[in-house]
PDB file of N, CA and C in Angstrom:
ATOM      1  N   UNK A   1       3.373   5.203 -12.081  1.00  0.00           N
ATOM      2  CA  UNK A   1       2.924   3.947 -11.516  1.00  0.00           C
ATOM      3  C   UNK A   1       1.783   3.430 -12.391  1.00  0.00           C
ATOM      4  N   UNK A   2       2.080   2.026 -12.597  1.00  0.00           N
ATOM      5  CA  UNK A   2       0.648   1.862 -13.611  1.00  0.00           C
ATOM      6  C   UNK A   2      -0.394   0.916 -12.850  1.00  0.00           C
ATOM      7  N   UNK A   3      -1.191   0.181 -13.553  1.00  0.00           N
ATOM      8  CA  UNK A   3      -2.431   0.009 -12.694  1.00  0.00           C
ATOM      9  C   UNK A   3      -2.018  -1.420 -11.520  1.00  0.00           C
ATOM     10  N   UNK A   4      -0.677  -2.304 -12.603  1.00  0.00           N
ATOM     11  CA  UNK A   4      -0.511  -2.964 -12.572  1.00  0.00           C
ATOM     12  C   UNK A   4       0.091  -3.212 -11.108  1.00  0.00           C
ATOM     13  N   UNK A   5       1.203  -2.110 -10.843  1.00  0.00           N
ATOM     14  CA  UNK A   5       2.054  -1.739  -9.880  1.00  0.00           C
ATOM     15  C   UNK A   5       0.965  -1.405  -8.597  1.00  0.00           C
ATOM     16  N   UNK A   6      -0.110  -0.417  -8.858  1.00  0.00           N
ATOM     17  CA  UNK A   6      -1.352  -0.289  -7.634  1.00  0.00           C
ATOM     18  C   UNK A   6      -1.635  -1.436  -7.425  1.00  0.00           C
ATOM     19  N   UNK A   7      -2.195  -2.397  -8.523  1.00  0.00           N
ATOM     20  CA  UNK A   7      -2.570  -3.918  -7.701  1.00  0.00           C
ATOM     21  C   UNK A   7      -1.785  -4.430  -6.847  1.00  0.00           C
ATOM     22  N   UNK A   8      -0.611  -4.344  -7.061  1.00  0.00           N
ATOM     23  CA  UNK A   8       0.768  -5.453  -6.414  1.00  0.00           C
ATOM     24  C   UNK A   8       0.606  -4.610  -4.975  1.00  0.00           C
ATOM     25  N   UNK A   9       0.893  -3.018  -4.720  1.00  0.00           N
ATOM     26  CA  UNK A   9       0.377  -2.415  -3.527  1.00  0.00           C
ATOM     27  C   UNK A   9      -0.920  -3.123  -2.766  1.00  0.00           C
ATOM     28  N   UNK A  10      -1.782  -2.719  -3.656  1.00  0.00           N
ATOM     29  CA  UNK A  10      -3.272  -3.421  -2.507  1.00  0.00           C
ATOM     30  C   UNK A  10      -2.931  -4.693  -2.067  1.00  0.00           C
ATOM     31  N   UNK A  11      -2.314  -5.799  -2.753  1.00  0.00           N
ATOM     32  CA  UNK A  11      -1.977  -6.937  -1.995  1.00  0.00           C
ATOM     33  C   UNK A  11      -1.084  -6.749  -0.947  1.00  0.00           C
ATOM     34  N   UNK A  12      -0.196  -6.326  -1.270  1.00  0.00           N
ATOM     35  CA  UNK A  12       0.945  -5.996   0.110  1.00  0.00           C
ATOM     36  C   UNK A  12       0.132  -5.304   1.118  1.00  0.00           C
ATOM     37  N   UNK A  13      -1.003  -4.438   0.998  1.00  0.00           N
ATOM     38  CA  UNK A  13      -1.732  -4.382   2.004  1.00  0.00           C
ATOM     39  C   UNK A  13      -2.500  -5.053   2.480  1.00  0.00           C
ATOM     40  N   UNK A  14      -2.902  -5.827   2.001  1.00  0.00           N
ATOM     41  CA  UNK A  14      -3.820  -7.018   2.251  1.00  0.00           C
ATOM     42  C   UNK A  14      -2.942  -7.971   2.951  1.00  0.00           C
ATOM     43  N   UNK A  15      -1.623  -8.378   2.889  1.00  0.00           N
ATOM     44  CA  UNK A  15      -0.576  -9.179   3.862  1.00  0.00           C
ATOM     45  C   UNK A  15      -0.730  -8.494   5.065  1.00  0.00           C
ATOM     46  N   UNK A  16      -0.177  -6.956   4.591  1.00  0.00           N
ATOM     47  CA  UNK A  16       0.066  -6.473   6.271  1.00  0.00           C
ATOM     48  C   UNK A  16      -1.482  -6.313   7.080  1.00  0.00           C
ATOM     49  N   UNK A  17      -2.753  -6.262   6.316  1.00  0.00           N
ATOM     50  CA  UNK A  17      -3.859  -6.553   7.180  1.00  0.00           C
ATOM     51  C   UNK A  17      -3.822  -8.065   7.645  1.00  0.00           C
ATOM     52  N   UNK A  18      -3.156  -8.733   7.391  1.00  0.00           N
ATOM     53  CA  UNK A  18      -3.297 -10.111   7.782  1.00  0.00           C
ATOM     54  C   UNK A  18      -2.255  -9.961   9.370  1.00  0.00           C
ATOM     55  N   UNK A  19      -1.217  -9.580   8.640  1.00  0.00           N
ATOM     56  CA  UNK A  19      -0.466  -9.391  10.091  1.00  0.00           C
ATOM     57  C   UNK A  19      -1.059  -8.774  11.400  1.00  0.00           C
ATOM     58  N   UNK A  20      -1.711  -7.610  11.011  1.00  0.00           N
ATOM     59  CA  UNK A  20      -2.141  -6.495  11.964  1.00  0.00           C
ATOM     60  C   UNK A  20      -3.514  -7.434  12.887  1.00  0.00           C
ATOM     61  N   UNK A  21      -4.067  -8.352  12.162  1.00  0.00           N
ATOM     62  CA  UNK A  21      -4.980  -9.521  13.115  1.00  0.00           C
ATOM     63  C   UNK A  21      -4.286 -10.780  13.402  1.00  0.00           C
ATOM     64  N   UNK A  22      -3.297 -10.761  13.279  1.00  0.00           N
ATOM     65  CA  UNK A  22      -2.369 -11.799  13.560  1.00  0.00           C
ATOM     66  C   UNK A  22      -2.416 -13.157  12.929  1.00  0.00           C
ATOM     67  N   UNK A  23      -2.694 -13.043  11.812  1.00  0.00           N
ATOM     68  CA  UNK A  23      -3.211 -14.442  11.194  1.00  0.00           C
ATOM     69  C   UNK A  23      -1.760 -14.813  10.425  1.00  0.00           C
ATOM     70  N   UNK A  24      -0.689 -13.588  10.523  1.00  0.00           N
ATOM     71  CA  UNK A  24       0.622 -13.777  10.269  1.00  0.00           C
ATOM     72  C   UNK A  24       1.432 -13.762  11.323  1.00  0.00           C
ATOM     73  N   UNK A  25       2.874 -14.829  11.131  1.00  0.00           N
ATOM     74  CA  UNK A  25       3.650 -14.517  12.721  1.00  0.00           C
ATOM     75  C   UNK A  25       4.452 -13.129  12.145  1.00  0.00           C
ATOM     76  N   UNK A  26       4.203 -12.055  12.791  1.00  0.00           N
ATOM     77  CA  UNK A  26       4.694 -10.868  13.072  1.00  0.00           C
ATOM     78  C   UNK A  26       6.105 -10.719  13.072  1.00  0.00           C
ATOM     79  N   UNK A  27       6.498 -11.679  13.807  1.00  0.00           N
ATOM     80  CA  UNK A  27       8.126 -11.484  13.930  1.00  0.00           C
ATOM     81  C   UNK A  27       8.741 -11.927  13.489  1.00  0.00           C
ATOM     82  N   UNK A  28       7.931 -12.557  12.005  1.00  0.00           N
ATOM     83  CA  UNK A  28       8.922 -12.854  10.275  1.00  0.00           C
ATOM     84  C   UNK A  28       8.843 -11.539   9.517  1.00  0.00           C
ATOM     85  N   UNK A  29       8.036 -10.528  10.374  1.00  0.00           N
ATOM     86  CA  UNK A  29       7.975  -9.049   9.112  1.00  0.00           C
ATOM     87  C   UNK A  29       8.261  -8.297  10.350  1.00  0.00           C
ATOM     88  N   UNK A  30       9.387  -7.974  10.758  1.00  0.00           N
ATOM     89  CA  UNK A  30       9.546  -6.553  12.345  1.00  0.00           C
ATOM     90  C   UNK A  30       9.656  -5.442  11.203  1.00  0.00           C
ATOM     91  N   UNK A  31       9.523  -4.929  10.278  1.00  0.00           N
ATOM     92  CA  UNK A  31       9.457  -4.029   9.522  1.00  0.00           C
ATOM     93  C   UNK A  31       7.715  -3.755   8.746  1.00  0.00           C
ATOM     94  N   UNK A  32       6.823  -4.848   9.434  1.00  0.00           N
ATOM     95  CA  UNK A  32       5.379  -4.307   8.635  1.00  0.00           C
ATOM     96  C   UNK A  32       4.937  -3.366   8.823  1.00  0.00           C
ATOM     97  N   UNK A  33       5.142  -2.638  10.048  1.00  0.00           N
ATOM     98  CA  UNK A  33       4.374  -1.333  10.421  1.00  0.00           C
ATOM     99  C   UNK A  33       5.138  -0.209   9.647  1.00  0.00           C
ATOM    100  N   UNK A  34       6.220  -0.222   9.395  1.00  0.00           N
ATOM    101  CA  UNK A  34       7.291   0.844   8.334  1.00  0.00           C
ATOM    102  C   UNK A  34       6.801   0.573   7.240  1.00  0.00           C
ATOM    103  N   UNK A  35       6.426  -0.620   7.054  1.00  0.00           N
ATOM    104  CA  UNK A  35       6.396  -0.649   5.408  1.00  0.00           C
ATOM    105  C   UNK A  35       4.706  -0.670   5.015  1.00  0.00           C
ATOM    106  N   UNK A  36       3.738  -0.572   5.961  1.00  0.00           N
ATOM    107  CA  UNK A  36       2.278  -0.290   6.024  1.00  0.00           C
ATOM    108  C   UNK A  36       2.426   1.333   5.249  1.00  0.00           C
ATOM    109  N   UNK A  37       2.812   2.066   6.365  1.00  0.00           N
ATOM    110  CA  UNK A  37       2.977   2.753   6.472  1.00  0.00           C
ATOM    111  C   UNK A  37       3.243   3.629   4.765  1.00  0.00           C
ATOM    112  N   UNK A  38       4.158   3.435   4.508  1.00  0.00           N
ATOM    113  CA  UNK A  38       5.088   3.501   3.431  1.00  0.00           C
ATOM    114  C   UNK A  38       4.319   3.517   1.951  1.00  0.00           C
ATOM    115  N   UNK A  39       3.415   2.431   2.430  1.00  0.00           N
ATOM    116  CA  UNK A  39       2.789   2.065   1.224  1.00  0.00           C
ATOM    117  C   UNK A  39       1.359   3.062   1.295  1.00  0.00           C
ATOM    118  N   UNK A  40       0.962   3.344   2.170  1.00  0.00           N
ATOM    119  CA  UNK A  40      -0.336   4.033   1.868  1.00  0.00           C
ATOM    120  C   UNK A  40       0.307   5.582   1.805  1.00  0.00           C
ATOM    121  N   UNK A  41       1.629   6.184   2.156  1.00  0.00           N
ATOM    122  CA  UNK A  41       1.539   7.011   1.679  1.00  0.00           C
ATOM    123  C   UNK A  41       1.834   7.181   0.107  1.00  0.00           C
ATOM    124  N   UNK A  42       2.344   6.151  -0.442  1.00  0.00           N
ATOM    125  CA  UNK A  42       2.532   6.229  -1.896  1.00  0.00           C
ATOM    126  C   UNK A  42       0.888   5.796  -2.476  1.00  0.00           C
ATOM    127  N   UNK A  43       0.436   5.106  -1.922  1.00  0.00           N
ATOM    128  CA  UNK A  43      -0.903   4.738  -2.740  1.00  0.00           C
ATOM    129  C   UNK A  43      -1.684   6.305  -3.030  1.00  0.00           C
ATOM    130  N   UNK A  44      -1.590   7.125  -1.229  1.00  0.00           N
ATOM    131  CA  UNK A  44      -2.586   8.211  -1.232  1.00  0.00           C
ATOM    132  C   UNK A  44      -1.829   9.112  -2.177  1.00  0.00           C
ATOM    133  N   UNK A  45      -0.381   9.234  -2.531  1.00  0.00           N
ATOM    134  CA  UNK A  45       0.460  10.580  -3.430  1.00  0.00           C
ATOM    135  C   UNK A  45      -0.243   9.716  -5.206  1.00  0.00           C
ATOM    136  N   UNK A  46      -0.711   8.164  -5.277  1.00  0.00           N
ATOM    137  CA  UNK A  46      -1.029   8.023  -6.716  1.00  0.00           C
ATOM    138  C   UNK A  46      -2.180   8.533  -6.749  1.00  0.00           C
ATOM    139  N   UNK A  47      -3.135   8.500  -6.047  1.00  0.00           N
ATOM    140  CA  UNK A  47      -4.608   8.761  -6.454  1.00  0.00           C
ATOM    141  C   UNK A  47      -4.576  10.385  -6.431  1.00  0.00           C
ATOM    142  N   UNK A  48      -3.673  10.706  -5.471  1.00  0.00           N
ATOM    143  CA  UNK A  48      -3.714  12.256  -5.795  1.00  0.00           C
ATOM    144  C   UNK A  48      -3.441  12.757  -6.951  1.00  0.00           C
ATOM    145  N   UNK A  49      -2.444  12.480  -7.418  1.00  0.00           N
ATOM    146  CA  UNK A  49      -1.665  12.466  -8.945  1.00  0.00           C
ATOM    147  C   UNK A  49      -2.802  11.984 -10.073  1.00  0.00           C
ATOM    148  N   UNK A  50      -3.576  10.727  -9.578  1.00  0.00           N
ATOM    149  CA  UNK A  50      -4.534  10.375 -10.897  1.00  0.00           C
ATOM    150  C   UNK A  50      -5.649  11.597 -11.035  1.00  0.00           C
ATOM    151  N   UNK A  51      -5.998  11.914  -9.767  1.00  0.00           N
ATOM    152  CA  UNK A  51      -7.376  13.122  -9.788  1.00  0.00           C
ATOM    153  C   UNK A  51      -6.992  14.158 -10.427  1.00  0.00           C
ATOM    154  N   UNK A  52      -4.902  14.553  -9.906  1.00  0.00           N
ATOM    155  CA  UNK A  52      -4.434  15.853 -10.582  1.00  0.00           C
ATOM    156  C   UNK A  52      -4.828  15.740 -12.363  1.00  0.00           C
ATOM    157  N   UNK A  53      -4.788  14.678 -12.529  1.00  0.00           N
ATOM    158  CA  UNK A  53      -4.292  14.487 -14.153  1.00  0.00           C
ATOM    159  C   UNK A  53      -5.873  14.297 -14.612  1.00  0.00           C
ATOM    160  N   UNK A  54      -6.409  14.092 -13.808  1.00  0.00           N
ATOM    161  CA  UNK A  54      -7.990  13.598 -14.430  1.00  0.00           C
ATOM    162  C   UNK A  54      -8.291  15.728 -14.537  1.00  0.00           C
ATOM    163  N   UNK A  55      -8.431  16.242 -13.511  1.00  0.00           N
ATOM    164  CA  UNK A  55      -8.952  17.243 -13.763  1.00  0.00           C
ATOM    165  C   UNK A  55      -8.152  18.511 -14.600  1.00  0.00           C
ATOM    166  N   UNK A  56      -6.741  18.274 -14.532  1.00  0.00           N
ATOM    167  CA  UNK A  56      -5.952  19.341 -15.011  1.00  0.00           C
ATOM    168  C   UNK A  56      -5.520  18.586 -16.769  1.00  0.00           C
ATOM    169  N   UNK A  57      -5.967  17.559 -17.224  1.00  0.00           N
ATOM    170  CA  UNK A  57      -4.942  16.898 -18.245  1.00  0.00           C
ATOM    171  C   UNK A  57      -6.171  16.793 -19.404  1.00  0.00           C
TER     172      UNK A  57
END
């Protein structure tokens, strides 16, 4: 994943924080909470992976 691909993530989180205060209609995304979801576990498996490589590489 490059840095480029993490940015495009933080925005898609930044939508679904919009949803989660409702400043989005919700029931154009019935999949935000799956795909919240989804995304922070890939964000938390990159930073894990960057620390692996920072300390082992």
């Amino acid at each position: 994943m490059t840095d480029k691909d993490f940015t495009n993530l933080e925005d898609i989180q930044r939508i679904l924080k919009y949803l989660d205060k409702g400043k989005l209609d919700a029931s154009a995304w019935p999949n935000a909470q799956e795909l919240k979801q989804s995304l922070d576990k890939l964000i938390d498996e990159h930073k894990e992976y960057m620390e692996h490589m920072k300390h082992h590489h």
